[in-house]
Protein backbone atom coordinates (compact mmCIF):
# COMPACT_ATOMS: atom_id res chain seq x y z
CA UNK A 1 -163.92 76.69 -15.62
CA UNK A 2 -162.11 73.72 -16.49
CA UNK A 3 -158.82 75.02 -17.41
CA UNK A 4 -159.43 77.38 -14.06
CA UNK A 5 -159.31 74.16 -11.90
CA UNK A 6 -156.48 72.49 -14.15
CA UNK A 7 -154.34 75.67 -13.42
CA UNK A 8 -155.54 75.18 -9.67
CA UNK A 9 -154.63 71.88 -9.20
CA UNK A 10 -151.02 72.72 -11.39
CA UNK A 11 -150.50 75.21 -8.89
CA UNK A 12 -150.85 72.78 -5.96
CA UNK A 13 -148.57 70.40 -7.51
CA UNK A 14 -145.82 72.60 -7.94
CA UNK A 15 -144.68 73.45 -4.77
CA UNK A 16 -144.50 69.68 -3.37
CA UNK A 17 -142.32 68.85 -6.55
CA UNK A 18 -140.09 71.51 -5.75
CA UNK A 19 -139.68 70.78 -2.40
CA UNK A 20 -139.09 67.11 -3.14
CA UNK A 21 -136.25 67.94 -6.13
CA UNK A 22 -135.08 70.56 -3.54
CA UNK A 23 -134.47 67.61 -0.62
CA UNK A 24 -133.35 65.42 -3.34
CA UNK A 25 -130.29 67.88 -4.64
CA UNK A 26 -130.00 68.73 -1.01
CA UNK A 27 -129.51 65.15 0.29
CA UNK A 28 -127.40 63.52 -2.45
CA UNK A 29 -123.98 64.62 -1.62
CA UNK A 30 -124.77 63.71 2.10
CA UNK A 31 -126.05 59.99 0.98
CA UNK A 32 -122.95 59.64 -1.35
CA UNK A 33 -120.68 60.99 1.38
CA UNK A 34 -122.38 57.90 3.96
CA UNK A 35 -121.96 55.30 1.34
CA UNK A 36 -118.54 55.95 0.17
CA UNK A 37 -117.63 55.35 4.18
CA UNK A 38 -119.22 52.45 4.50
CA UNK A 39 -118.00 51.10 0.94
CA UNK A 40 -114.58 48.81 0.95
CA UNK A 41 -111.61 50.56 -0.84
CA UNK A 42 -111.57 47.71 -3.49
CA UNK A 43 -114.85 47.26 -4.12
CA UNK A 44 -117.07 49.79 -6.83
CA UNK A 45 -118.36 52.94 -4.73
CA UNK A 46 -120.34 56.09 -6.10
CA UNK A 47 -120.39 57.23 -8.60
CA UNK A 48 -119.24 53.95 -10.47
CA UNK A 49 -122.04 51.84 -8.26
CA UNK A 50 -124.80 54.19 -6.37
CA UNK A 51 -124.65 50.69 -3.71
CA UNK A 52 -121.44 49.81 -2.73
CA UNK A 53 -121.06 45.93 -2.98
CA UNK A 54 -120.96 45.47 0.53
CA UNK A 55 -120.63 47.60 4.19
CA UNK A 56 -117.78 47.52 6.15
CA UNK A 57 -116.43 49.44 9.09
CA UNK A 58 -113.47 49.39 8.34
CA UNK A 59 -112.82 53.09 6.78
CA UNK A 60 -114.07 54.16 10.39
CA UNK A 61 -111.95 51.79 12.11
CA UNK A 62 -109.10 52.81 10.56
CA UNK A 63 -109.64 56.89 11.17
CA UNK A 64 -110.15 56.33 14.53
CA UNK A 65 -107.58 54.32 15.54
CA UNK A 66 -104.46 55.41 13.23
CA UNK A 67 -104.96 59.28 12.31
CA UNK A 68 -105.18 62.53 15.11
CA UNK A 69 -109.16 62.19 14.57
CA UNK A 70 -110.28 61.69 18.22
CA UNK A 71 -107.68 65.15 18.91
CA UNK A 72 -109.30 67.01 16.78
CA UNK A 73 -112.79 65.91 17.66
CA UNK A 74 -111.80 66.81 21.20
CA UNK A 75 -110.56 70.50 19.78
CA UNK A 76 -113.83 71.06 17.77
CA UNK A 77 -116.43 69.82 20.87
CA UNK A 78 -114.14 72.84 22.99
CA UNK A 79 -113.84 75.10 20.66
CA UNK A 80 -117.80 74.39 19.71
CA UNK A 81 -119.32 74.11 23.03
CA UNK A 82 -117.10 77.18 25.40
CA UNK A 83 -118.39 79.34 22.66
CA UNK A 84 -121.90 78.41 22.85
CA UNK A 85 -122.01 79.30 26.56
CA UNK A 86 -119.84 81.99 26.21
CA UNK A 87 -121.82 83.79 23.41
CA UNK A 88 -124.91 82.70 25.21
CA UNK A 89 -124.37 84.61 28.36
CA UNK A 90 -122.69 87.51 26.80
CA UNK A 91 -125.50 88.09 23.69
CA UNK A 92 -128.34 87.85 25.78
CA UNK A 93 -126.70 90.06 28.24
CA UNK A 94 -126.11 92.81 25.90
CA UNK A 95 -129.83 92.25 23.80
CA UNK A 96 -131.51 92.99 28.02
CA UNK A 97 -129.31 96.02 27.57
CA UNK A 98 -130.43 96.97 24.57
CA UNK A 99 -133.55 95.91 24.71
CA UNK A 100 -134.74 97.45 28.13
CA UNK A 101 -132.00 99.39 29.57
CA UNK A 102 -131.85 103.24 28.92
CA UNK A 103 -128.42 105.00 29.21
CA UNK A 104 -127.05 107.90 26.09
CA UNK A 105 -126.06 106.31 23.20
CA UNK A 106 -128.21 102.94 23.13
CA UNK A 107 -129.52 103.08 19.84
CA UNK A 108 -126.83 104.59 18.25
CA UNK A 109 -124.04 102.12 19.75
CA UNK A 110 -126.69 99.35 18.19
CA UNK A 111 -127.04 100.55 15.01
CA UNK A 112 -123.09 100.79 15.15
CA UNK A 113 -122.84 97.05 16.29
CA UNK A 114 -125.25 96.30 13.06
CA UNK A 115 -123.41 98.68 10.83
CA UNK A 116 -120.30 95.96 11.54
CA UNK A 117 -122.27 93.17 9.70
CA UNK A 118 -121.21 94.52 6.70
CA UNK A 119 -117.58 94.06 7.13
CA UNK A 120 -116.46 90.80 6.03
CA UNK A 121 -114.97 88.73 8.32
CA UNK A 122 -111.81 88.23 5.68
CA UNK A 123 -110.97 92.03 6.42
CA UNK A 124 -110.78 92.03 10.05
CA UNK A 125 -108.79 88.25 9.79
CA UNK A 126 -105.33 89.77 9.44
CA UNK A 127 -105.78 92.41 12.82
CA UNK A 128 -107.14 89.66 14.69
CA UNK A 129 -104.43 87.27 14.11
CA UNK A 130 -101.82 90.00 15.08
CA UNK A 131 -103.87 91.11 17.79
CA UNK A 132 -104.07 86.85 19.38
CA UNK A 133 -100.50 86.41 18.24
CA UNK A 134 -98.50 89.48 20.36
CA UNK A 135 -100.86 88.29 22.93
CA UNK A 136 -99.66 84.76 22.89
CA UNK A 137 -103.07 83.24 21.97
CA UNK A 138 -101.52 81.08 18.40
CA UNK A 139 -101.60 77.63 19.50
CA UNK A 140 -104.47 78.21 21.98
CA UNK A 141 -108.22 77.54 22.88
CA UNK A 142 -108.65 81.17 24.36
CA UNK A 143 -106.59 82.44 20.89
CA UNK A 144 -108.94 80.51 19.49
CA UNK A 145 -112.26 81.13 21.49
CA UNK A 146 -112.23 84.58 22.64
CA UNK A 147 -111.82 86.60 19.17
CA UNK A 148 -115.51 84.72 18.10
CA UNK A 149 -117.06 85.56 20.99
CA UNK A 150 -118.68 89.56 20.36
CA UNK A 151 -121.11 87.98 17.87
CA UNK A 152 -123.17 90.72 16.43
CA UNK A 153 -125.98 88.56 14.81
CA UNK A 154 -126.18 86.63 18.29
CA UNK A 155 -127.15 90.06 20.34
CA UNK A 156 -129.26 91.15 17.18
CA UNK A 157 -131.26 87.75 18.03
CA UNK A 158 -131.65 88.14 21.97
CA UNK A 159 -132.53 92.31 21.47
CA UNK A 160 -135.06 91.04 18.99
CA UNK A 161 -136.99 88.74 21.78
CA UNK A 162 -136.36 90.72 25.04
CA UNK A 163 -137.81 93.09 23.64
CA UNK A 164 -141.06 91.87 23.27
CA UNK A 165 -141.30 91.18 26.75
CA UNK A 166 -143.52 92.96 29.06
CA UNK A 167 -142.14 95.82 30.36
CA UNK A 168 -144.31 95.63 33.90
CA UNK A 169 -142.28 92.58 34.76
CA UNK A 170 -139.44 94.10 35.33
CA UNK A 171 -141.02 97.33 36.86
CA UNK A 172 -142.59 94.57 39.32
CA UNK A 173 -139.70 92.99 39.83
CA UNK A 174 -137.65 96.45 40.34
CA UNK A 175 -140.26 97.90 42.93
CA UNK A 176 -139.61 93.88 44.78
CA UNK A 177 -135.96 95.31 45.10
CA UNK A 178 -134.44 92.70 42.46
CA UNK A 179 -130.65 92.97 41.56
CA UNK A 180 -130.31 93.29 38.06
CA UNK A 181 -128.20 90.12 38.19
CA UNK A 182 -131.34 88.73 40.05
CA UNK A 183 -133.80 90.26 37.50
CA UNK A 184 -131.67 88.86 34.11
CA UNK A 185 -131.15 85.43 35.66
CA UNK A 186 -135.08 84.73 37.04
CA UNK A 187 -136.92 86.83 34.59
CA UNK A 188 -135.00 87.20 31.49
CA UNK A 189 -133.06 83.76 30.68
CA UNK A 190 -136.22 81.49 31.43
CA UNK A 191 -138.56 83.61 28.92
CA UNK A 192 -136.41 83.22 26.39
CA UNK A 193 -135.58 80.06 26.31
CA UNK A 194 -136.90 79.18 23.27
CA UNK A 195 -134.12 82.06 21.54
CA UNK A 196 -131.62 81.03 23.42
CA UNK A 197 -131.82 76.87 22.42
CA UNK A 198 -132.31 78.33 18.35
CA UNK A 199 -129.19 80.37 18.74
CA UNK A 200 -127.18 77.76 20.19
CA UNK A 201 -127.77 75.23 17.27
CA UNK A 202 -126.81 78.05 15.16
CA UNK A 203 -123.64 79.11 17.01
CA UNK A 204 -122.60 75.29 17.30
CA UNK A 205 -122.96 74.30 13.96
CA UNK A 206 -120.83 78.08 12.74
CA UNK A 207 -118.49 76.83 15.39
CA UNK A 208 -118.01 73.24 14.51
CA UNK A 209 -117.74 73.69 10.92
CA UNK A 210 -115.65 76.55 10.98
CA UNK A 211 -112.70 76.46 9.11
CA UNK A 212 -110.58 79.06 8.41
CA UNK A 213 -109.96 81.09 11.92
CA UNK A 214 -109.52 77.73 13.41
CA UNK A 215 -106.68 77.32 10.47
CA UNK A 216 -104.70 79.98 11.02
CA UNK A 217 -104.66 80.01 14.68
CA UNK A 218 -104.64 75.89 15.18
CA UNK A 219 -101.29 75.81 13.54
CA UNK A 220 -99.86 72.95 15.10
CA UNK A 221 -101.12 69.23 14.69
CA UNK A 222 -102.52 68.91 18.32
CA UNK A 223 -104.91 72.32 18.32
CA UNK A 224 -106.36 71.46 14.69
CA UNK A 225 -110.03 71.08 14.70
CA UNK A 226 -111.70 68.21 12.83
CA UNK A 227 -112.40 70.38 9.71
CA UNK A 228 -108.98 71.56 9.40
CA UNK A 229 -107.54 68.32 10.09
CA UNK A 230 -109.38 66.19 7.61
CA UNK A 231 -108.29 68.64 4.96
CA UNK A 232 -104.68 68.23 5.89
CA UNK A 233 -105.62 64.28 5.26
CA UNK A 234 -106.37 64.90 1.75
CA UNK A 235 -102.70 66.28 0.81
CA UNK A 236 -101.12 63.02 2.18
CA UNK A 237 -103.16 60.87 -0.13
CA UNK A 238 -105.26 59.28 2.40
CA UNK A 239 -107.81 56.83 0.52
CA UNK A 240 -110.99 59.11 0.15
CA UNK A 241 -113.31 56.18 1.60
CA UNK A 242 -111.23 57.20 4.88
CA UNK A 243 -111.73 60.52 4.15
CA UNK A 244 -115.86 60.10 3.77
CA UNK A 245 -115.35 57.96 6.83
CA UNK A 246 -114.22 60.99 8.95
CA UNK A 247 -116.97 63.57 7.38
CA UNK A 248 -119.44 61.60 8.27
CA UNK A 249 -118.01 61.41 11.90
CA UNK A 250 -118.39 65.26 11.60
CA UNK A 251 -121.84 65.74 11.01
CA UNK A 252 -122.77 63.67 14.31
CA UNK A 253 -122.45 65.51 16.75
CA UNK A 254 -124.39 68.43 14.84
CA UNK A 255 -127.18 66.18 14.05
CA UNK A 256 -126.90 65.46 18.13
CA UNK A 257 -127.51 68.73 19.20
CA UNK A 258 -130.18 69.47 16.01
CA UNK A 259 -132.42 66.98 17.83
CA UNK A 260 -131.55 67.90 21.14
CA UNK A 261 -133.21 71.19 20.70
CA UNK A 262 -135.14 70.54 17.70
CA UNK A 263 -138.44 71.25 19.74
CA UNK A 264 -136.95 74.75 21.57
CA UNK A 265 -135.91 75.47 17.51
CA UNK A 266 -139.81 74.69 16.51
CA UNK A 267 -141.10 76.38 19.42
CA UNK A 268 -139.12 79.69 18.84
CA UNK A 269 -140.18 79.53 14.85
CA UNK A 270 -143.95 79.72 16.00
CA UNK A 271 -143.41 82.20 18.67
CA UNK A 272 -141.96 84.69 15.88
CA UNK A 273 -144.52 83.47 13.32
CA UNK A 274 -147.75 84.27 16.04
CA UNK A 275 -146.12 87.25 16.51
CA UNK A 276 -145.02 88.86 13.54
């Protein structure tokens, strides 16, 4: 009986130790990432000192005001944010479609869009660039934009929630002589909400730290995004405290929009969890 609750209680002590040594190894190349920033270029910095010796600004300063940093901030925020709205609209568009419109072929057009998750996006990377380049898109936000934008995992997502909605809504609203424009904007995008705020931190933060599609069609120095461009800084031997500096200037805006839509991204977790 006594090694029964000894086991018990083992057992309920595991899981918050892991989950604390999880958020530890998790969070330590983010803390050491802040204080190398903040740390002077002279002074000791991790890992020689886990505390630098004292804070300055100065790393940030410097980024800001002598490197292309605020250009390619300005390149990642339009690359980041037209393709949220864009993939928005168009994969909740096509998951009403599949979820509640009949026409021959649905299902098997679907399965076909799924059956694509299995290519890698390296072996479609060479096409593509041909494809933008005779276009003229190299050098571009639409090169740039429009080849992300038929996001299979995105309308995967949206078919996954419309479909769960009642199907005597839109009946209703058919018989009321609703547009199907009218019907998708007044019955469709409010209920889902909740999907369409947890797919948008997703498709930002793909977006914003994406790295090599934005490489090879950013070529020049003014359409680089921020995580191209702070690579390039490392190959002209740029002090890494500068380097930190402007990493750490990456990750606000995703923390931004994280808490933005932190309660949408809660709410849609326990709508699928009641659910399933």
């Amino acid at each position: 009986m006594a090694a029964s609750r000894a086991a018990s209680r083992t057992g309920r002590l595991t899981l918050p130790v892991l989950l604390v040594l999880t958020a530890i190894v998790t969070i330590t190349p983010f803390a050491a990432m802040v204080l190398v920033a903040f740390a002077p270029e002279s002074g000791q910095t991790f890992p020689d000192a886990l505390i630098p010796d004292r804070i300055t600004f100065a790393n940030f300063e410097h980024v800001l005001s002598s490197s292309d940093v605020p250009r390619w901030t300005l390149n990642s925020l339009i690359f980041s944010f037209v393709s949220v709205v864009l993939i928005l609209l168009f994969a909740s568009m096509a998951g009403y479609a599949f979820a509640k419109k009949r026409f021959p072929g649905r299902d098997a057009l679907f399965w076909a869009l799924l059956a694509t998750l299995m290519v890698p996006f390296q072996a479609t990377l060479i096409p593509s660039y041909i494809l933008v380049s005779r276009l003229g898109g190299v050098d571009t936000y639409w090169g740039m934009i429009v080849p992300t934008l038929a996001n299979v995992q995105a309308i995967f997502l949206m078919r996954q929630f419309i479909v769960q909605l009642p199907d005597e809504l839109f009946e209703a609203a058919e018989m009321d002589g609703a547009s199907e424009w009218r019907i998708f904007t007044t019955i469709v995008l409010p209920l889902v909400r909740p999907a369409l705020a947890t797919l948008g931190v997703f498709v930002f933060l793909w977006h914003w730290n994406d790295f090599l599609w934005p490489l090879v069609i950013g070529q020049s120095g003014e359409m680089q995004t921020l995580t191209v461009g702070l690579a390039t800084l490392q190959s002209e031997n740029v002090p890494i405290n500068q380097i930190m500096a402007g990493a750490t200037i990456t990750v606000v805006p995703s923390l931004l929009v994280f808490g933005l839509l932190q309660r949408y991204l809660t709410d849609s977790i326990a709508m699928t969890g009641l659910k399933g």
